[in-house]
C-alpha atoms as a PDB file:
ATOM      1  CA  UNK A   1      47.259  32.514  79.757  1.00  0.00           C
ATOM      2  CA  UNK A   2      48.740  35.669  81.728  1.00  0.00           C
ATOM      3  CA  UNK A   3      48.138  35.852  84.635  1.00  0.00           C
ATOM      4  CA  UNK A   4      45.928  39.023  85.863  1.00  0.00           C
ATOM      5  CA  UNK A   5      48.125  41.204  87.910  1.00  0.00           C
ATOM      6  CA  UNK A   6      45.406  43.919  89.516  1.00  0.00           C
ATOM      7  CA  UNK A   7      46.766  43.362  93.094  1.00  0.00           C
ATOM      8  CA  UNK A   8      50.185  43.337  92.964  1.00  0.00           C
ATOM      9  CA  UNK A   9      53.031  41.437  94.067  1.00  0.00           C
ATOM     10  CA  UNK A  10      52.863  42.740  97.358  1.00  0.00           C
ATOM     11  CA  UNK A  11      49.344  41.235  98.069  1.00  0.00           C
ATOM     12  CA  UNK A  12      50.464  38.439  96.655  1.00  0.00           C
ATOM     13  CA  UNK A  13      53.283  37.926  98.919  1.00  0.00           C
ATOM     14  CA  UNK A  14      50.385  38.127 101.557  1.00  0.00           C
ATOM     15  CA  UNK A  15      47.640  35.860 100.036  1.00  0.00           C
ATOM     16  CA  UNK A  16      48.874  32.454  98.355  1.00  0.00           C
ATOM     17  CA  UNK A  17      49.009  32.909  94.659  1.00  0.00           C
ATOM     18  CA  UNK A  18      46.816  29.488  94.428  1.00  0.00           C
ATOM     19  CA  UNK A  19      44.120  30.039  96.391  1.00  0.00           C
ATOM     20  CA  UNK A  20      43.635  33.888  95.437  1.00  0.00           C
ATOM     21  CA  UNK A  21      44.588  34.251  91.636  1.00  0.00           C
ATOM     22  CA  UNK A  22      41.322  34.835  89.632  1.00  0.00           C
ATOM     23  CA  UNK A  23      42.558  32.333  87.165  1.00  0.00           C
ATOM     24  CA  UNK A  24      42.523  29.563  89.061  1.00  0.00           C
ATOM     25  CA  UNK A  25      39.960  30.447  91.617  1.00  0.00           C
ATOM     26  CA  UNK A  26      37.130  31.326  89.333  1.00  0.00           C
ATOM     27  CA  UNK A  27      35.308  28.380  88.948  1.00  0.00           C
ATOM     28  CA  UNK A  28      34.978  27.436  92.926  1.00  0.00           C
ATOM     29  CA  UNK A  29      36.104  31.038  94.685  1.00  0.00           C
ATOM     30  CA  UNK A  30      33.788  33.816  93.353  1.00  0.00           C
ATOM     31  CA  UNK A  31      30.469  33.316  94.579  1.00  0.00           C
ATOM     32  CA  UNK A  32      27.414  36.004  94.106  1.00  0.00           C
ATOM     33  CA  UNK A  33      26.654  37.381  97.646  1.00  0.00           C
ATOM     34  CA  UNK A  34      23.699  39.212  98.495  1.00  0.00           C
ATOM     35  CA  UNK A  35      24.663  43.216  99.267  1.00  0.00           C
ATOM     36  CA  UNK A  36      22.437  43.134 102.661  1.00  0.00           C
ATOM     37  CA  UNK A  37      25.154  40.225 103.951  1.00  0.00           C
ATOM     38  CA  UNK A  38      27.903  42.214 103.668  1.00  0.00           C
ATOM     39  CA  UNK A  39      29.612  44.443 106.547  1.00  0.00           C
ATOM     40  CA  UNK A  40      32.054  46.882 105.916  1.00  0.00           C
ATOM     41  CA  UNK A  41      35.769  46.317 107.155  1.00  0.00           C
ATOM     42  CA  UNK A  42      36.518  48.020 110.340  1.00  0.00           C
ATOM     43  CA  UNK A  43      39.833  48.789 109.466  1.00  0.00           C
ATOM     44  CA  UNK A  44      39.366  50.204 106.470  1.00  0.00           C
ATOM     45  CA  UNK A  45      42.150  52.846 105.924  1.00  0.00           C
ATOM     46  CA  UNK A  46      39.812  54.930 103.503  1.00  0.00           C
ATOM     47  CA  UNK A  47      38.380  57.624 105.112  1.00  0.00           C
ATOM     48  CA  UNK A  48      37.113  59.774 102.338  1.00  0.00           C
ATOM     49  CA  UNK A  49      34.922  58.808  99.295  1.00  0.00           C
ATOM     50  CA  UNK A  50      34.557  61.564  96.303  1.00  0.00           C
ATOM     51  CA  UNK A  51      30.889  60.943  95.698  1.00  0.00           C
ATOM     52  CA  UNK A  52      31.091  62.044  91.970  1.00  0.00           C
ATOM     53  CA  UNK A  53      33.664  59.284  91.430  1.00  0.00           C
ATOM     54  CA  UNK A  54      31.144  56.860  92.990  1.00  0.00           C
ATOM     55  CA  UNK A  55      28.305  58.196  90.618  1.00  0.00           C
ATOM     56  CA  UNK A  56      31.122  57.484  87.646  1.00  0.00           C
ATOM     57  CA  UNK A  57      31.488  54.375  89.232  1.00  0.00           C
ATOM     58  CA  UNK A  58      28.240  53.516  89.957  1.00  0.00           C
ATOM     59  CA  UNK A  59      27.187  54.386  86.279  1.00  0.00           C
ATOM     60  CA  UNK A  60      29.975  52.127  84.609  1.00  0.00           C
ATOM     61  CA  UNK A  61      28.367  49.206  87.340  1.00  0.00           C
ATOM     62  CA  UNK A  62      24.927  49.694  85.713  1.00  0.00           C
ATOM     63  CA  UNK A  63      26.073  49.581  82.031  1.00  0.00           C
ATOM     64  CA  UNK A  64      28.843  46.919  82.592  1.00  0.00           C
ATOM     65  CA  UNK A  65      28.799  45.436  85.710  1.00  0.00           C
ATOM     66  CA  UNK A  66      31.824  45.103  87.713  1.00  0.00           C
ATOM     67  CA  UNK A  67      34.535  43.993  86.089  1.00  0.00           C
ATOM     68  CA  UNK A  68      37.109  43.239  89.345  1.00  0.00           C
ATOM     69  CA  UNK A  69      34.938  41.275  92.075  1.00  0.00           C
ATOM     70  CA  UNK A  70      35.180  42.152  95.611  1.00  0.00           C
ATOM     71  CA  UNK A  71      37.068  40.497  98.069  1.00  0.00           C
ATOM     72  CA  UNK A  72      35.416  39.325 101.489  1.00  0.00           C
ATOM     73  CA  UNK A  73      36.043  36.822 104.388  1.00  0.00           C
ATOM     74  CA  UNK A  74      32.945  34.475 105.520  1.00  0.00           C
ATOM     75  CA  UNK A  75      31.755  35.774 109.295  1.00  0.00           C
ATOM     76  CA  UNK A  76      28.929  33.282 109.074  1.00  0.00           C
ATOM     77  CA  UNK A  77      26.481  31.969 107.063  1.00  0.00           C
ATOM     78  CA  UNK A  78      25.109  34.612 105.657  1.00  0.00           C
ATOM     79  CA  UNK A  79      27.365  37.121 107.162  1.00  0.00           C
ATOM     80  CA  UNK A  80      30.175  38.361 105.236  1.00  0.00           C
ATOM     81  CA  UNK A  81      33.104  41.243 105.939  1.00  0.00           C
ATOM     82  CA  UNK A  82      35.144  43.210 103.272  1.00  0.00           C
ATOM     83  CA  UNK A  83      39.051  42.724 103.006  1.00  0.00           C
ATOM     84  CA  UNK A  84      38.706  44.745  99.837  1.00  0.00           C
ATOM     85  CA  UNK A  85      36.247  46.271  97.389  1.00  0.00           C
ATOM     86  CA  UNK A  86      34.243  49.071 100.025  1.00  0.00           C
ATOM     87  CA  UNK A  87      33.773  51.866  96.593  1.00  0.00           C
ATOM     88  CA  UNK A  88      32.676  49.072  94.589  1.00  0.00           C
ATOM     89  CA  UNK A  89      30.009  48.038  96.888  1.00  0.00           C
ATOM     90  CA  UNK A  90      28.803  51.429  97.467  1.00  0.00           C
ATOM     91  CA  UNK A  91      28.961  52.089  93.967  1.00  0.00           C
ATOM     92  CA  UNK A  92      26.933  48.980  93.684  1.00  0.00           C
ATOM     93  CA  UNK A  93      24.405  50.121  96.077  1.00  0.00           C
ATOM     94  CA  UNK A  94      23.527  53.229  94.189  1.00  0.00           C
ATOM     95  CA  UNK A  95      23.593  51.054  90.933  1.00  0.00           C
ATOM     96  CA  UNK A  96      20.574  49.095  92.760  1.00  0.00           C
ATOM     97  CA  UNK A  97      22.245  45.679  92.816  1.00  0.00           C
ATOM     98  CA  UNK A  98      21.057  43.225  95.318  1.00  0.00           C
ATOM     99  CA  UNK A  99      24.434  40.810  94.257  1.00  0.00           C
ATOM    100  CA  UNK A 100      27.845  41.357  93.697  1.00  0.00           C
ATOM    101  CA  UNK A 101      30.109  38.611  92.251  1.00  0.00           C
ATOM    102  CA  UNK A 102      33.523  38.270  95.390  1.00  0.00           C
ATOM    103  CA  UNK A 103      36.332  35.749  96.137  1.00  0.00           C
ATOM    104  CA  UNK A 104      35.872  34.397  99.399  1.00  0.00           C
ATOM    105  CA  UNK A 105      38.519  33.803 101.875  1.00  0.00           C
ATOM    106  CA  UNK A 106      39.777  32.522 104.903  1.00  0.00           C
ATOM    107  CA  UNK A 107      41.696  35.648 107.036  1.00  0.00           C
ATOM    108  CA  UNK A 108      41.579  36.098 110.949  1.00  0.00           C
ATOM    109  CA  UNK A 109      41.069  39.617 112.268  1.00  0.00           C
ATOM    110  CA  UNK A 110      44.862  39.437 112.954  1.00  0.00           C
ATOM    111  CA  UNK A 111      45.450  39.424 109.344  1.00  0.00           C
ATOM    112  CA  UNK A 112      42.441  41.847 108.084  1.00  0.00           C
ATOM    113  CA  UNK A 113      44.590  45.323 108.946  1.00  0.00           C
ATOM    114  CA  UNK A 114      47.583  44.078 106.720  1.00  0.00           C
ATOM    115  CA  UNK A 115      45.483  42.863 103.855  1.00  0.00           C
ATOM    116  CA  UNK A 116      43.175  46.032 103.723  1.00  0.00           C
ATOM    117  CA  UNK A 117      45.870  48.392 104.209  1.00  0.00           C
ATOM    118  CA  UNK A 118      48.243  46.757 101.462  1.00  0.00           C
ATOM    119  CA  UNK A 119      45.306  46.081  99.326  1.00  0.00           C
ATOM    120  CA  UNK A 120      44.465  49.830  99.267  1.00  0.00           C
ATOM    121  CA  UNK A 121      47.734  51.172  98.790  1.00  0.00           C
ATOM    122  CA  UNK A 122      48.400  49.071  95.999  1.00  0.00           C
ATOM    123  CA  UNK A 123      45.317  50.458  94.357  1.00  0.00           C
ATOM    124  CA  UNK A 124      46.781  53.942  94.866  1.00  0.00           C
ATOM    125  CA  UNK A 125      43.397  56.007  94.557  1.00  0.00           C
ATOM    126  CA  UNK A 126      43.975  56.755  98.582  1.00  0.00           C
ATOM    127  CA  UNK A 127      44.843  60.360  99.310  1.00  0.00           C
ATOM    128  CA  UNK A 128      48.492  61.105 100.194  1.00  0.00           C
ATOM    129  CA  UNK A 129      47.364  61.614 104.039  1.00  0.00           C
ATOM    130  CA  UNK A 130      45.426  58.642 103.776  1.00  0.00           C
ATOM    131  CA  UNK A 131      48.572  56.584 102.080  1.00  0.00           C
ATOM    132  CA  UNK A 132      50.474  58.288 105.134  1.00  0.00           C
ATOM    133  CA  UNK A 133      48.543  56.759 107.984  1.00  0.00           C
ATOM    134  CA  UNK A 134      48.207  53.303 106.356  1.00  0.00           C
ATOM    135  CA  UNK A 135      51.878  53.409 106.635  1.00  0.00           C
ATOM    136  CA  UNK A 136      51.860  54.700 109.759  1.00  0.00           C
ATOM    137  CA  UNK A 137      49.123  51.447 110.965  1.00  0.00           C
ATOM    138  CA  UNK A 138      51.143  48.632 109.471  1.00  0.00           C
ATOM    139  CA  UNK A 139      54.171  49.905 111.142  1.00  0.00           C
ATOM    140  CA  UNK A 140      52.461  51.005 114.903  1.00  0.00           C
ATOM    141  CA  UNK A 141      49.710  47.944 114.555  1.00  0.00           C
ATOM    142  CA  UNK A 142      51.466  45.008 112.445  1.00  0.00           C
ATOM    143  CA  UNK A 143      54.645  45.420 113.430  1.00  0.00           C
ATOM    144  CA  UNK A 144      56.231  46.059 109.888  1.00  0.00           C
ATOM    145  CA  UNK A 145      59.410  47.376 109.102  1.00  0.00           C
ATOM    146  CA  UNK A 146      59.724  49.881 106.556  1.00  0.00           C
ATOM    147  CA  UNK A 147      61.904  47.914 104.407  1.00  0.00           C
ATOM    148  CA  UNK A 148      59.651  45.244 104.360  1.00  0.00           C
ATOM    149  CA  UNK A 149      56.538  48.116 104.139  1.00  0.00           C
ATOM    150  CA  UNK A 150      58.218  48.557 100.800  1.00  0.00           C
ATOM    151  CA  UNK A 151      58.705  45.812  99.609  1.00  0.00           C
ATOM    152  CA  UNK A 152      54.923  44.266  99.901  1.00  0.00           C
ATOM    153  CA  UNK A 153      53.481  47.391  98.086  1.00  0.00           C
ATOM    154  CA  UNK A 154      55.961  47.902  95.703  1.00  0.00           C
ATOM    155  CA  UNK A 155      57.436  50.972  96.584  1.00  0.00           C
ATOM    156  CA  UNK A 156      60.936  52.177  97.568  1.00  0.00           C
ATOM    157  CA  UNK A 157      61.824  53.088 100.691  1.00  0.00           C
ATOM    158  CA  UNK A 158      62.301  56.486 100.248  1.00  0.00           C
ATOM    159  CA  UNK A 159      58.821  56.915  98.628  1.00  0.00           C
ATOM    160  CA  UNK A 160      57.390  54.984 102.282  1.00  0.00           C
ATOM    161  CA  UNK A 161      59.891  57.795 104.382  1.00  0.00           C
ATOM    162  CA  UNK A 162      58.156  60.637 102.396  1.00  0.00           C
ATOM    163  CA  UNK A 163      55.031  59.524 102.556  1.00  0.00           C
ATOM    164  CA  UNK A 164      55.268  59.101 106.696  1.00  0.00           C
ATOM    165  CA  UNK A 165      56.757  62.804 106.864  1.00  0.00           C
ATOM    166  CA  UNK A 166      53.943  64.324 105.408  1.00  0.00           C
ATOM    167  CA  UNK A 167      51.970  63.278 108.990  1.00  0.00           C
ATOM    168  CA  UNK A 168      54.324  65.878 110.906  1.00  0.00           C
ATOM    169  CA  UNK A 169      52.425  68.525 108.785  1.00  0.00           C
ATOM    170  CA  UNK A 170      50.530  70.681 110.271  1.00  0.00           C
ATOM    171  CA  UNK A 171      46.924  69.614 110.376  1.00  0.00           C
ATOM    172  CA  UNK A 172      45.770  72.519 107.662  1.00  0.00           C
ATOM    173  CA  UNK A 173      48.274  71.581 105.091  1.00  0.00           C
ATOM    174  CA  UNK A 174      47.395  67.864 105.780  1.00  0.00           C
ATOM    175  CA  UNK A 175      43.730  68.212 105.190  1.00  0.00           C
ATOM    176  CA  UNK A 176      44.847  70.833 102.099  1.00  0.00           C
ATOM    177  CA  UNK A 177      46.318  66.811 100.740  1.00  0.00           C
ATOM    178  CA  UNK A 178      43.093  65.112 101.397  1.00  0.00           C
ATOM    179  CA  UNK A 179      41.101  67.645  99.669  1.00  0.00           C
ATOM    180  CA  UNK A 180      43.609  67.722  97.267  1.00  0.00           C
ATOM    181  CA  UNK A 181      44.120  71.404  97.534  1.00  0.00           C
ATOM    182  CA  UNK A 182      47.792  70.834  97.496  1.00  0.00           C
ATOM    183  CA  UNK A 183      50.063  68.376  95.358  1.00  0.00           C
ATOM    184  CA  UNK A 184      52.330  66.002  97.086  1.00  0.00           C
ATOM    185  CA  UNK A 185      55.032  67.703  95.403  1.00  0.00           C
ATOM    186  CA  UNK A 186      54.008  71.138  96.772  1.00  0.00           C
ATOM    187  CA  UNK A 187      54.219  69.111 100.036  1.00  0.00           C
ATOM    188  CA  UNK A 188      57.514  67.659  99.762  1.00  0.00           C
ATOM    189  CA  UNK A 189      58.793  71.427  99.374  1.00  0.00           C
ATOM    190  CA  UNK A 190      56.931  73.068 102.172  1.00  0.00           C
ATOM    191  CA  UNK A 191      58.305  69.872 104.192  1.00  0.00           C
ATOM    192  CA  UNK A 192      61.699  71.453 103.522  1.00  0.00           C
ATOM    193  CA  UNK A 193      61.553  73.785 106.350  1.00  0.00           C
ATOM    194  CA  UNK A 194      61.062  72.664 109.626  1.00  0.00           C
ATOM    195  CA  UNK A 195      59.068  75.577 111.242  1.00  0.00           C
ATOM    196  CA  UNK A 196      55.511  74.850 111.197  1.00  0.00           C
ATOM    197  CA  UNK A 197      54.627  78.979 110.968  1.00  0.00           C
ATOM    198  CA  UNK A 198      56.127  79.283 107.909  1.00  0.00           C
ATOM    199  CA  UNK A 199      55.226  75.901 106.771  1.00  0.00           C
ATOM    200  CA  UNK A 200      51.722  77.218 107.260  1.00  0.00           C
ATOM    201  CA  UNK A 201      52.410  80.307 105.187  1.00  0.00           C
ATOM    202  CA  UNK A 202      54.266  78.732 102.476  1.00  0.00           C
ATOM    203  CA  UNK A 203      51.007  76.666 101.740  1.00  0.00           C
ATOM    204  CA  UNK A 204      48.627  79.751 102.415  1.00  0.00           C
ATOM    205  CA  UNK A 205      50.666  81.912  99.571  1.00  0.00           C
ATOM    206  CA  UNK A 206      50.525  78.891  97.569  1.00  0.00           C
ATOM    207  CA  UNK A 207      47.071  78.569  97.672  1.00  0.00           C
ATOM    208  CA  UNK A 208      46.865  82.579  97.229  1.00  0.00           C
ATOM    209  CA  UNK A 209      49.108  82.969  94.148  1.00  0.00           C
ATOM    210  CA  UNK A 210      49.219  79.395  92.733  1.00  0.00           C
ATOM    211  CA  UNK A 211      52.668  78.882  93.038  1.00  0.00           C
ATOM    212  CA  UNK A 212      54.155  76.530  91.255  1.00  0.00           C
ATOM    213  CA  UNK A 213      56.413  73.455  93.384  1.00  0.00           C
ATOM    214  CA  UNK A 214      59.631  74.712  92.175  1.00  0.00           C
ATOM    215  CA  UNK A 215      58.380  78.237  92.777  1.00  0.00           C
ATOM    216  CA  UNK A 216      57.792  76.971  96.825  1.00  0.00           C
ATOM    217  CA  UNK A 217      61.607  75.498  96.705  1.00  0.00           C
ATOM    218  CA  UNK A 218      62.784  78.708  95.368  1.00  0.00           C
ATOM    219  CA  UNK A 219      61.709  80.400  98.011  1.00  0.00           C
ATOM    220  CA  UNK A 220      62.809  77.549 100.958  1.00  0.00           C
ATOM    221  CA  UNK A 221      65.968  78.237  99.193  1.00  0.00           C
ATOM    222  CA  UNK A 222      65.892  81.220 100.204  1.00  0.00           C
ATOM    223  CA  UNK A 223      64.658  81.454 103.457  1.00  0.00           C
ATOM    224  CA  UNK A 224      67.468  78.943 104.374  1.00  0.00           C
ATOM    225  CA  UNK A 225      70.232  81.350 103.121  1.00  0.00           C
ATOM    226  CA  UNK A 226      68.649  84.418 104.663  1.00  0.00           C
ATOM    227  CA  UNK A 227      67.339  83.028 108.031  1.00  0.00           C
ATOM    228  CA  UNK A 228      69.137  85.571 111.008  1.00  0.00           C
ATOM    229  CA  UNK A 229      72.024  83.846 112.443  1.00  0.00           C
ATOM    230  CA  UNK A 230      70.882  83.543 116.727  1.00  0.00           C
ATOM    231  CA  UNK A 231      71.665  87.201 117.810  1.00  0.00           C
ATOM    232  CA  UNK A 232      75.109  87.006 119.617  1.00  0.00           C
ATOM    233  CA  UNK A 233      75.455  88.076 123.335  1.00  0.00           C
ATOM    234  CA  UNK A 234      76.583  91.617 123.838  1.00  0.00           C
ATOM    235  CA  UNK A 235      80.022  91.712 125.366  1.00  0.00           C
ATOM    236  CA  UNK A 236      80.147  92.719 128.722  1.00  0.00           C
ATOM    237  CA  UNK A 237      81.662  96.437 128.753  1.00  0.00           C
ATOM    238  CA  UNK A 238      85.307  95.911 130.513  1.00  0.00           C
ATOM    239  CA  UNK A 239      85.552  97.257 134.201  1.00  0.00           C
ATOM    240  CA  UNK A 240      87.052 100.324 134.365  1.00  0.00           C
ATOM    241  CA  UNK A 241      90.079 100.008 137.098  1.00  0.00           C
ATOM    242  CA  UNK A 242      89.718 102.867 140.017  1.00  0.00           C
ATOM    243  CA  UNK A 243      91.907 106.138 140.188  1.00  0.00           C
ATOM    244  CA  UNK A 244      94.610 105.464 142.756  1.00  0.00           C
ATOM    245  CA  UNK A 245      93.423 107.377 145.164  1.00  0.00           C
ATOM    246  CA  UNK A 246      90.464 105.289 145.136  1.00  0.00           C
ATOM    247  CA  UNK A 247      92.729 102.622 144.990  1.00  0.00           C
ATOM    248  CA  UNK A 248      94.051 103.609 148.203  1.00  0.00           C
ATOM    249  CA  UNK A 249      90.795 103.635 150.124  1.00  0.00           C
ATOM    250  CA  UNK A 250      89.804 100.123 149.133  1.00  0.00           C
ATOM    251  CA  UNK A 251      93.331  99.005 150.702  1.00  0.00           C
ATOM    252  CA  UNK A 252      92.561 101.378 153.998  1.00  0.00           C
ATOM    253  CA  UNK A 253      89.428  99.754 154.642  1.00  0.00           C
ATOM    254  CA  UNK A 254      90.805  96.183 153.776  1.00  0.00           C
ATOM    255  CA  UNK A 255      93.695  96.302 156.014  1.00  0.00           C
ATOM    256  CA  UNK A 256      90.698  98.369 158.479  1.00  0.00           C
ATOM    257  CA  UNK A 257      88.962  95.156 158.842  1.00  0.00           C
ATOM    258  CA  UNK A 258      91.260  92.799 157.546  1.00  0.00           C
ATOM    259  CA  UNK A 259      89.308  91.244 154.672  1.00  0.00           C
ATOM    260  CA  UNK A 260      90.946  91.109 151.262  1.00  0.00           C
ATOM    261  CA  UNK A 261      87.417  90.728 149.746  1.00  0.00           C
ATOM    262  CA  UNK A 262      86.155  93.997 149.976  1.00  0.00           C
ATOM    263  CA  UNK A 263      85.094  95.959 146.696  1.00  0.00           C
ATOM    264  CA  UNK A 264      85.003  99.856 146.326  1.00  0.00           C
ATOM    265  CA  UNK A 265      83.035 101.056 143.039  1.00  0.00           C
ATOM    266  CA  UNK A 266      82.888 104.495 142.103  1.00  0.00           C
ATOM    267  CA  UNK A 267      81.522 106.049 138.498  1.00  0.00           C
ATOM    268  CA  UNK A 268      82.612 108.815 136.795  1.00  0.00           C
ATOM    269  CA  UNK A 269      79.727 110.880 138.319  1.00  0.00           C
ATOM    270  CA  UNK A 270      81.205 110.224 141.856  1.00  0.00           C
ATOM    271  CA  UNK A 271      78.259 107.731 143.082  1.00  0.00           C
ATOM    272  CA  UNK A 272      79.235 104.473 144.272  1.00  0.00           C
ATOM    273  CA  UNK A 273      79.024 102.145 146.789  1.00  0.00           C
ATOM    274  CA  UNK A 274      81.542 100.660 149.256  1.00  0.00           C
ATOM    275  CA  UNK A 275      80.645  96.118 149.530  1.00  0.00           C
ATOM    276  CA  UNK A 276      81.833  94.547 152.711  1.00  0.00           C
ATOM    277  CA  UNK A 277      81.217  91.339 152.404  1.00  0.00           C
ATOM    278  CA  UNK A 278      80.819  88.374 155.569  1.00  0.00           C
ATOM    279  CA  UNK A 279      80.573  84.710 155.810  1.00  0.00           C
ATOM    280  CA  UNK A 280      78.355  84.257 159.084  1.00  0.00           C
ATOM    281  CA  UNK A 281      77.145  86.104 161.784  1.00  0.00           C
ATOM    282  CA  UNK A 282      80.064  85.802 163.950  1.00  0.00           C
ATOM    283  CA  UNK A 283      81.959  87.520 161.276  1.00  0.00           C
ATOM    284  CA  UNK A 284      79.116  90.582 160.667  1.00  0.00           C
ATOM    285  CA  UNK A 285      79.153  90.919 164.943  1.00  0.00           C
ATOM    286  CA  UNK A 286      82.714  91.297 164.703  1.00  0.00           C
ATOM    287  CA  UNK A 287      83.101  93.956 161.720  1.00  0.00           C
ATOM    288  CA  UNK A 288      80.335  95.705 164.083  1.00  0.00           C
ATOM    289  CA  UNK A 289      82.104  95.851 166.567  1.00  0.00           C
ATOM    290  CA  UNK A 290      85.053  96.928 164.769  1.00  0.00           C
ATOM    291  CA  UNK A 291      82.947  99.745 163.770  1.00  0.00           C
ATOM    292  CA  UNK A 292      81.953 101.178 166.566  1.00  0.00           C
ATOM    293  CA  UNK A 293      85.050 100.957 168.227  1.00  0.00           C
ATOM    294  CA  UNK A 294      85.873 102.863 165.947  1.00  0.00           C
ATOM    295  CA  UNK A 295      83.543 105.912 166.688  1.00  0.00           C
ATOM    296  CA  UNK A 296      84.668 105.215 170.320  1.00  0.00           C
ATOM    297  CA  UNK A 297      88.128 106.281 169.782  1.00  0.00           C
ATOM    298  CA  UNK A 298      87.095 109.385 167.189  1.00  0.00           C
ATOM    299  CA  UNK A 299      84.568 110.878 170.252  1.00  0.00           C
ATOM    300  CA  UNK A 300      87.509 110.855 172.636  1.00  0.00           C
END
């Protein structure tokens, strides 16, 4: 008989084929549990349930029952806590069931992240954003390498490393995903430039004018080649050297107070300013005095 494959070999990897396979577990594993008994999983990575797919679902429950049972661990006695199967059990709910048929498991809360999280992704009826931070919790909260990320859903790495980026989208184009206002390919363009203002516009026009995904790298493409080079700083206009006449002065009042460090500027209007410059006070007291010596000797 083949073996059913609905959740994956990356599940798999995670639960032992023998005690979870519906093949050989059907006889002793799936067990009719009342709805009241069961809690939902607190780390559930779905966030968002489209209620007209629940009414879908809920009518195909009433006409046909469900056809993949849920999958809980045993809190108690008549306590029981979903690892997977939360939209069936709602759908259930509005279908007025008071039992739904579930395997029954042994899983520690150390385990109950991983196994929801893989469990839904494998599924892949989560939103991209919602795919994104699942990701983002087995890596941050069961300390899971990407590689390995990939491996247990059945994905390639690069489809986990695009998936992560679309969390350093702004929050409007992120919530554009969940609503599914925007395609993950639109995304995967917009994600193409880096600035989050024109990210932000990209997806606005988008949204305006319907662009199409190539339409959205078209015009990345573009804003890459045309982007304004950093404005380069304006060259400092050279100094223009003094007349040497002017020349002259600077040396009379040099060897006058016998610094080499003084600076005479003078513009072509004839204003200027003469810069005697001094190291301490010592130095200032003595080109003072030097000074007024100096009127001294021109009032005799």
């Amino acid at each position: 008989m083949k073996k059913p494959s609905g959740l994956g070999r990356g599940l798999g990897a995670i639960i032992d084929s023998s005690e979870y396979t519906p093949s050989q577990t059907q006889k002793t594993a799936i067990i009719e549990v009342p709805v009241q008994e069961i809690e939902t999983n607190p780390w559930q990575p779905r966030t968002d349930f489209d209620q007209e797919e629940l009414e879908r679902l809920a009518t195909s429950i009433r006409s046909m029952g469900i056809i993949q049972p849920l999958t809980l661990r045993r809190l108690s006695d008549h306590k029981y806590q979903i690892i997977a199967g939360e939209r069936r059990l709602r759908a259930s709910q509005m279908a007025g069931l008071d039992k739904v048929p579930a395997y029954i498991r042994d899983a520690g809360d150390d385990t109950m992240l991983e196994l929801a999280l893989v469990e839904n992704i494998q599924r892949a009826d989560l939103n991209p954003i919602e795919e994104a931070l699942s990701y983002q919790r087995l890596i941050d909260e069961c300390s899971i390498t990407q590689e390995a990320m990939a491996d247990r859903v059945g994905k390639s790495r690069s489809a986990v490393t695009n998936s992560l980026r679309l969390l350093k989208l702004p929050p409007e184009i992120q919530q554009a995903l969940r609503q599914k206002e925007l395609s993950m390919g639109h995304a995967r363009a917009i994600m193409g430039i880096d600035d989050p203002e024109i990210q932000i516009m990209l997806y606005q026009q988008t949204v305006e004018f319907g662009y199409s995904v190539r339409r959205i790298e078209e015009l990345v493409r573009q804003y890459k080649e045309e982007k304004p080079a950093e404005p380069d700083k304006p060259a400092k206009a050279p100094k223009k050297k003094l007349a040497p006449v002017y020349e002259e002065i600077k040396t009379q009042f040099c060897s006058f107070f016998n610094k080499q460090d003084i600076k005479l500027d003078r513009s072509e209007e004839g204003k200027g300013k003469i810069t005697i410059p001094f190291a301490s006070d010592e130095e200032l007291k003595r080109i003072m005095e030097k000074l007024m010596l100096d009127d001294n000797k021109a009032e005799e």
